[in-house]
Protein backbone atom coordinates (compact mmCIF):
# COMPACT_ATOMS: atom_id res chain seq x y z
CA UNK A 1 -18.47 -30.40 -22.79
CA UNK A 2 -14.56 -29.46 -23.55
CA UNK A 3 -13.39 -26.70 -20.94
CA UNK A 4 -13.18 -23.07 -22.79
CA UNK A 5 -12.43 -19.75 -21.87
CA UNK A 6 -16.21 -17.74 -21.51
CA UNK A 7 -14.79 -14.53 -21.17
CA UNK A 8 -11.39 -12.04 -20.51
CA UNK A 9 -11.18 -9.40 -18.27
CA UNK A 10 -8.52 -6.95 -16.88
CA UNK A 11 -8.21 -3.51 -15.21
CA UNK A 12 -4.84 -1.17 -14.77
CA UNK A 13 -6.43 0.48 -11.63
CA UNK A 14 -7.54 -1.29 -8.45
CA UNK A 15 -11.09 -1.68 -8.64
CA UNK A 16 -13.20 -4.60 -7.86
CA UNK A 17 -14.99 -4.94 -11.64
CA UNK A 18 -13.12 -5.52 -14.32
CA UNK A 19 -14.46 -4.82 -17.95
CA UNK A 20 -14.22 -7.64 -20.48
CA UNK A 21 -12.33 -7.13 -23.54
CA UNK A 22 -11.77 -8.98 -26.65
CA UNK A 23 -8.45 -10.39 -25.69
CA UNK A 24 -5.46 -10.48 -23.12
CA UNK A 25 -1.42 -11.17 -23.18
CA UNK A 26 0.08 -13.01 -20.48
CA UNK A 27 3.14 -12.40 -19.97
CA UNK A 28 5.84 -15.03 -18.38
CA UNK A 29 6.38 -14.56 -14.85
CA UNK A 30 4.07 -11.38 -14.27
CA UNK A 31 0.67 -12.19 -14.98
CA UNK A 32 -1.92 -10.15 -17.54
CA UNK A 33 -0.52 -6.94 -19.58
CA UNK A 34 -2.33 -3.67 -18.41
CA UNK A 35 -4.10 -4.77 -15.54
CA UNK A 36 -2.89 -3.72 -11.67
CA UNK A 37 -2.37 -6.57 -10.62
CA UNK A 38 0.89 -7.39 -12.65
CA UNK A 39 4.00 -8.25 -11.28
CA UNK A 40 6.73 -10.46 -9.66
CA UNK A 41 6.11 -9.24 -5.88
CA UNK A 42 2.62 -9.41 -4.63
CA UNK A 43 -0.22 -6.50 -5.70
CA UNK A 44 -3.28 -7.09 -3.93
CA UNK A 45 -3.28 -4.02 -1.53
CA UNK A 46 -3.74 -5.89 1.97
CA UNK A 47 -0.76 -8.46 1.12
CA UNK A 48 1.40 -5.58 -0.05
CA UNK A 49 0.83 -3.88 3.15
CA UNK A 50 1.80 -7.19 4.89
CA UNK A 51 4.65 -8.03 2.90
CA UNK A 52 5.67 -6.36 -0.32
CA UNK A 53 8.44 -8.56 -1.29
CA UNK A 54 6.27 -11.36 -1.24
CA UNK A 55 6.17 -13.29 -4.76
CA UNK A 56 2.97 -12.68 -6.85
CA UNK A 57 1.23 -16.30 -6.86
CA UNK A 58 -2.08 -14.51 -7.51
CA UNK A 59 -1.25 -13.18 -11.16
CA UNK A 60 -3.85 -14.42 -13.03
CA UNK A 61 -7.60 -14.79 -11.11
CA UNK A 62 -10.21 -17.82 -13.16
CA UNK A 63 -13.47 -18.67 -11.87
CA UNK A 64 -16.11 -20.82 -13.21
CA UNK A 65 -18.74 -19.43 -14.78
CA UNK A 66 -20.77 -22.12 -13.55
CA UNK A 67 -20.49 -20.11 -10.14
CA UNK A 68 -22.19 -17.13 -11.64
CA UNK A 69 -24.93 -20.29 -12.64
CA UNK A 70 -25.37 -21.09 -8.99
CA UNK A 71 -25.11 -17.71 -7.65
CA UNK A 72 -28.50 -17.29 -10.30
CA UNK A 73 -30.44 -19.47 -8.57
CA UNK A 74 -29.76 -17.65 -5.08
CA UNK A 75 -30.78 -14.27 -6.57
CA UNK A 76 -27.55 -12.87 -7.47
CA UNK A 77 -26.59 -11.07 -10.58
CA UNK A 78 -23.22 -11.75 -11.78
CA UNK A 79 -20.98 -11.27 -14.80
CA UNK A 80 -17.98 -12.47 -16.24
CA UNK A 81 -15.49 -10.07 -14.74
CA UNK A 82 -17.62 -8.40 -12.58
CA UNK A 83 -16.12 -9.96 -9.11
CA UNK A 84 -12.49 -9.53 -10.39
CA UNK A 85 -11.58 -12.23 -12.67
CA UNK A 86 -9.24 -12.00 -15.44
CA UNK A 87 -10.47 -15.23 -17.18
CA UNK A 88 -14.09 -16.78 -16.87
CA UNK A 89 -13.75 -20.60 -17.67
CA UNK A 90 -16.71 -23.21 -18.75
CA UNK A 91 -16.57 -27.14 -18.33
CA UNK A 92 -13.75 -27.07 -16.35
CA UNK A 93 -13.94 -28.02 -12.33
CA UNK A 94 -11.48 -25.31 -11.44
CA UNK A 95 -12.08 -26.32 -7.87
CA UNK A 96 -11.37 -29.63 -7.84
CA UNK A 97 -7.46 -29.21 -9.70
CA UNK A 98 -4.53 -29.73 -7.60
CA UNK A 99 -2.17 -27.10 -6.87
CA UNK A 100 0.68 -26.71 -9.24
CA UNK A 101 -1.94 -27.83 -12.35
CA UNK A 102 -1.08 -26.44 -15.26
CA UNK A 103 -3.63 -25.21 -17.88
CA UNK A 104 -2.68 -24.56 -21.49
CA UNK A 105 -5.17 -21.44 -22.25
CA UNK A 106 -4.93 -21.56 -25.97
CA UNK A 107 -2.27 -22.47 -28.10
CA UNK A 108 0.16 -20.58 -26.67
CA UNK A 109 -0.48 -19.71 -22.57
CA UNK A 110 0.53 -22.06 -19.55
CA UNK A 111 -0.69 -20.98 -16.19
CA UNK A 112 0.27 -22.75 -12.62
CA UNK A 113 -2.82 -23.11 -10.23
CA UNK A 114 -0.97 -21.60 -7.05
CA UNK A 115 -4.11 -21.76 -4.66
CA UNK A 116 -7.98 -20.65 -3.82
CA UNK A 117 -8.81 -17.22 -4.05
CA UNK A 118 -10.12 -16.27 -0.70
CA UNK A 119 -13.43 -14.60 -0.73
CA UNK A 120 -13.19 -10.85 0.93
CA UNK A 121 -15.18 -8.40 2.12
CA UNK A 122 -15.49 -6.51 -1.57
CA UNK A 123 -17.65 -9.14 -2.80
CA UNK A 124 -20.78 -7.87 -0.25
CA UNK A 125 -19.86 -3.96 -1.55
CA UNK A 126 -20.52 -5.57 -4.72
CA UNK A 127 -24.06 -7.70 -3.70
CA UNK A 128 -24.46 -7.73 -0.37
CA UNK A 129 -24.40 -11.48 0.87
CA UNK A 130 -22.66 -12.43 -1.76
CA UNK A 131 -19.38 -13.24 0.10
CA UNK A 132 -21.54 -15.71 2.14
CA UNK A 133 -22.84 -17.19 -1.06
CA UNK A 134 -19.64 -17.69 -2.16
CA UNK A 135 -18.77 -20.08 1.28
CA UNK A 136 -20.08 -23.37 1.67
CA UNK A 137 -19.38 -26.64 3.33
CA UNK A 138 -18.35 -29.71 2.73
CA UNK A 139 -20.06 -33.48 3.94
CA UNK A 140 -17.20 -33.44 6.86
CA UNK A 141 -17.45 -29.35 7.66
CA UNK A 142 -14.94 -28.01 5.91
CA UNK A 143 -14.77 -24.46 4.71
CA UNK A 144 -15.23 -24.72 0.31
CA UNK A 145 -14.12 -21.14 -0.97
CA UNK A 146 -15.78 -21.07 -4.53
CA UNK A 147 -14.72 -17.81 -5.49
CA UNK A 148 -11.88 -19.17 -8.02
CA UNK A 149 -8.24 -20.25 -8.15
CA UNK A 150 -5.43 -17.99 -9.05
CA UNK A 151 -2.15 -19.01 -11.18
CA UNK A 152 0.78 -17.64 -12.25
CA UNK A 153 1.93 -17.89 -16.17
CA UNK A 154 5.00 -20.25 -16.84
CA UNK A 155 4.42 -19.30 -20.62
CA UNK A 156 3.09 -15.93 -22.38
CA UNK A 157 0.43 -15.65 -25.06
CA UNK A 158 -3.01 -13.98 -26.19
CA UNK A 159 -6.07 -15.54 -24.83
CA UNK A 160 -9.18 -14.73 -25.94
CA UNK A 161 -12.73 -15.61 -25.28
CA UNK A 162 -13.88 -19.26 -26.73
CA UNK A 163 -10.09 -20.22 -26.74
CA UNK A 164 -10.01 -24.25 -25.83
CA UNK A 165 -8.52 -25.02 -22.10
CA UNK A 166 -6.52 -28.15 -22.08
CA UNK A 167 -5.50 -29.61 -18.46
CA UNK A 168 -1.87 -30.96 -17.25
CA UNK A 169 -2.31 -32.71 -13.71
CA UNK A 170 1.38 -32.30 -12.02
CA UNK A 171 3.70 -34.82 -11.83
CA UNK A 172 3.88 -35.02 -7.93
CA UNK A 173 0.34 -35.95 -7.34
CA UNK A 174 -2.82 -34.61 -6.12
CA UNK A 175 -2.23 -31.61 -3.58
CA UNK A 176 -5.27 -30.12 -2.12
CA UNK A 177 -5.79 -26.00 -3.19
CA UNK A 178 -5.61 -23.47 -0.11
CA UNK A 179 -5.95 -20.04 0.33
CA UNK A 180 -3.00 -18.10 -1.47
C-alpha cells in the first residue's frame, strides 16, 4: 500500500482536538498556516515556559492512523485530529524513520522528522488510559512512544487529504528518533 496523507488538521488556539479541514499550507521554516502552534521559537506551552527562545522542531505533528487501528482494538475511540495531529498518514511506518527523514507531502511540501512526540498527560483528559495505551515496550525494555513524530518544513505547499507521501532516508545514516 503507497503511504498517503488520511487526513489534515489544524487549530489557531491551544486546544488538544484539532478539527480536520479540507486542506493546509506549510509554510518554510514555521510550520502549518493558522494553527497555534506556528513559529520559529518553540509553542507548546510547557517548553515555552522552559525556554522560549528555543527553536520550534515540533512544527508539524503526523501520526499513523494505523495507531487509531490499534488503539480500536483496546477500546478507544479515536479520530484523525482528535489527539493533536496536523497530518494523519496511512502505509507509512512513521515510527521506524530516522531522524532528519525527509517526507515530500505532495508535490510541493518537504518536512524534516526532528523527533518522537512524547505522550502527555492531555491524552488521558481526552480518554482516560489512553496515554498508557499509547506506551509500550520493546523485546529488550525499552520505552516505544507511539504517539507520532513531529517535523519541521524545509519547503512550503498545500497538502491535502489523499495527497501521495514519498520518503527521502538522510544522507548520514540511520539515527534513532527521541523525544523532541
Amino acid at each position: 500500500m503507497p503511504a498517503i496523507v488520511v487526513a489534515v488538521s489544524r487549530s489557531g488556539s491551544h486546544c488538544f482536538s484539532k478539527p480536520n479541514v479540507g486542506s493546509i499550507r506549510l509554510l518554510t521554516g514555521l510550520g502549518v498556516e493558522g494553527d497555534a502552534h506556528l513559529g520559529e521559537t518553540v509553542k507548546h506551552r510547557s517548553r515555552v515556559a522552559r525556554d522560549p527562545t528555543q527553536p520550534n522542531l515540533r512544527q508539524v505533528h503526523l501520526i499513523h492512523a494505523e495507531l487509531f487501528d490499534e488503539l480500536r482494538t483496546a477500546g478507544f475511540t479515536v479520530r484523525p485530529g482528535e489527539i493533536g495531529e496536523n497530518v494523519t498518514t496511512r502505509g507509512l511506518d512513521l515510527l521506524a524513520l530516522s531522524t532528519g527523514t525527509r517526507l515530500r507531502l505532495g508535490d510541493e511540501a518537504l518536512i524534516e522528522i526532528t523527533g518522537l512526540r512524547n505522550p502527555c498527560r492531555q491524552l488521558d483528559r481526552f480518554q482516560p488510559g489512553l496515554m498508557k495505551a499509547t506506551l509500550d515496550r520493546d523485546a529488550d525494555g525499552d520505552l516505544v512512544r507511539k504517539a507520532g513524530v513531529m517535523a519541521i518544513v524545509l519547503t512550503g505547499g498545500e497538502v491535502r487529504a489523499g495527497d501521495p507521501i514519498r520518503v527521502e532516508a538522510p544522507a548520514t545514516g540511520f539515527r534513532p528518533l527521541a523525544p523532541v
